[in-house]
Protein backbone atom coordinates (compact mmCIF):
# COMPACT_ATOMS: atom_id res chain seq x y z
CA UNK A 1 -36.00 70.75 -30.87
CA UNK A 2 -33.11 72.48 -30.04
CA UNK A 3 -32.56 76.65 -30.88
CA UNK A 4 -29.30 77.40 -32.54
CA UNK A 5 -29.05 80.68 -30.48
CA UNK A 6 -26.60 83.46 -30.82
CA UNK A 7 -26.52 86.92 -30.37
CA UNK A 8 -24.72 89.57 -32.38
CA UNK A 9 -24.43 93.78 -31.49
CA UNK A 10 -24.45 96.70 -33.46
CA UNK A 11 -22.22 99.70 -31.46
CA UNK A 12 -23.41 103.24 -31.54
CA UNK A 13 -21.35 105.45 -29.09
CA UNK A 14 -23.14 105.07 -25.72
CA UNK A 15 -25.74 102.42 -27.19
CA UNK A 16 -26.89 100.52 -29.93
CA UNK A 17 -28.62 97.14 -30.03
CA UNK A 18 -28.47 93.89 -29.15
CA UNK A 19 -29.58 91.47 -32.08
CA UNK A 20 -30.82 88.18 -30.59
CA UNK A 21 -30.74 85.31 -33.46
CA UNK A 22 -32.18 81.56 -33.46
CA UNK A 23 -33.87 79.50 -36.28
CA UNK A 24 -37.22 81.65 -36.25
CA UNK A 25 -35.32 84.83 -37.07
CA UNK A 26 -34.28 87.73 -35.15
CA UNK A 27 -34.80 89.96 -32.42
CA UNK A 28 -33.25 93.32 -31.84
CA UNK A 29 -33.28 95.45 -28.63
CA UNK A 30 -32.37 99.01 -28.14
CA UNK A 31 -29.29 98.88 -25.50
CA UNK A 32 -27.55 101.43 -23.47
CA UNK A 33 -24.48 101.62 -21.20
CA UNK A 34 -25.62 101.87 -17.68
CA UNK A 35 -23.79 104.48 -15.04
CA UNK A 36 -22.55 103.66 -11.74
CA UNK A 37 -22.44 100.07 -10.99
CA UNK A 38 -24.97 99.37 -13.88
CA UNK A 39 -23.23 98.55 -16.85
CA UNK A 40 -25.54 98.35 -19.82
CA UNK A 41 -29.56 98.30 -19.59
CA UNK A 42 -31.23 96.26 -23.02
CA UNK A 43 -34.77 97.12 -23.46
CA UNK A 44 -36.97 94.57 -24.01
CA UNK A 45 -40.90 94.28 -24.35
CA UNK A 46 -43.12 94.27 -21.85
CA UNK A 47 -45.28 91.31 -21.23
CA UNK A 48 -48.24 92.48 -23.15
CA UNK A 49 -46.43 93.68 -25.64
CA UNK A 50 -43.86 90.62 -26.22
CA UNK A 51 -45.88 89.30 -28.79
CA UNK A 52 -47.15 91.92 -31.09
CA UNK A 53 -43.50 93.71 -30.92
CA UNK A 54 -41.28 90.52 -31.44
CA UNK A 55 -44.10 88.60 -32.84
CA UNK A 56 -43.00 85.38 -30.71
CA UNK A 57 -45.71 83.52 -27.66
CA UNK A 58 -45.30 84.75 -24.89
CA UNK A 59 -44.23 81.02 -22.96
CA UNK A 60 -40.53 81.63 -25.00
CA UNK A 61 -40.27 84.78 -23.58
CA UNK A 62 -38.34 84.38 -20.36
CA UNK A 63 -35.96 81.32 -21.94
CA UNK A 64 -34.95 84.31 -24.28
CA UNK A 65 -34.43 87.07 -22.17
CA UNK A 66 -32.72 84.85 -20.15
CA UNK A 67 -30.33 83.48 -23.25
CA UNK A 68 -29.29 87.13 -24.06
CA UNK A 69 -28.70 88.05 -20.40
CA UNK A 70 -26.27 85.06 -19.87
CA UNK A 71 -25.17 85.08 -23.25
CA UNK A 72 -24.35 89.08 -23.15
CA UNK A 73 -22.45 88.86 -20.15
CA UNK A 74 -20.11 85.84 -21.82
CA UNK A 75 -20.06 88.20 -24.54
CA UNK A 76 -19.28 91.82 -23.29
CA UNK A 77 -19.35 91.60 -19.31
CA UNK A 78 -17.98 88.92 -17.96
CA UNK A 79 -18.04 88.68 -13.81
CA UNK A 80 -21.46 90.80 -14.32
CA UNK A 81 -24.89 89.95 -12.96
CA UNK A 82 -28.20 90.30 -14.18
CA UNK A 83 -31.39 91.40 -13.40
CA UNK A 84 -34.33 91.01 -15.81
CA UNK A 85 -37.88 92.73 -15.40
CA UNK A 86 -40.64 93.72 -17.34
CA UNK A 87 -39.09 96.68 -19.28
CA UNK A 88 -35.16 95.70 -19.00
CA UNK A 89 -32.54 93.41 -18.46
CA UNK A 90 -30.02 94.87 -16.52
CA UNK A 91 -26.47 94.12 -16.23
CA UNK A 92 -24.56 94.84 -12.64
CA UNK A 93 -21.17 94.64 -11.81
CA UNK A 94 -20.61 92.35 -8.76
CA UNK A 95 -20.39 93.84 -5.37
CA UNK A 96 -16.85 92.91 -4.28
């Protein structure tokens, strides 16, 4: 079965969140823009924590991390790279 996946943000000044939607409900992480060549940093669970805080299993975990990475760059960074790890996703500019 297919997700209908989409993600929607809320703005507040230098962050806000990053609400991450599919049939099963929502998720919403804290984000904030980044400095330098980082442009925006989403928080995200940690492993252990992944399913008590977004009360989803663990085995979706990294198919929707990597939906909002991909999906946030279309969104608000386009020609930005990610990075996700156990605390963040992280979104780069490209090195020229």
């Amino acid at each position: 079965m297919k997700l209908h996946q989409k993600l929607s943000y809320i703005s507040l000044g230098r962050g806000g969140y990053v609400i991450y939607h599919d049939d099963k409900g929502e998720i919403k992480f804290d984000y904030e823009f980044g400095g330098g060549d980082c442009v925006a940093i989403i928080f995200i669970p940690e492993p252990q924590h992944w399913h008590k805080q977004t009360g989803r299993n663990e085995s979706e975990r990294l198919q929707i991390l990597t939906f909002v990475a991909e999906q946030a760059i279309r969104d608000q960074a386009p020609g930005c790279r990610y990075e996700i790890s156990d605390k963040f996703i992280e979104l780069w500019k490209r090195a020229d």
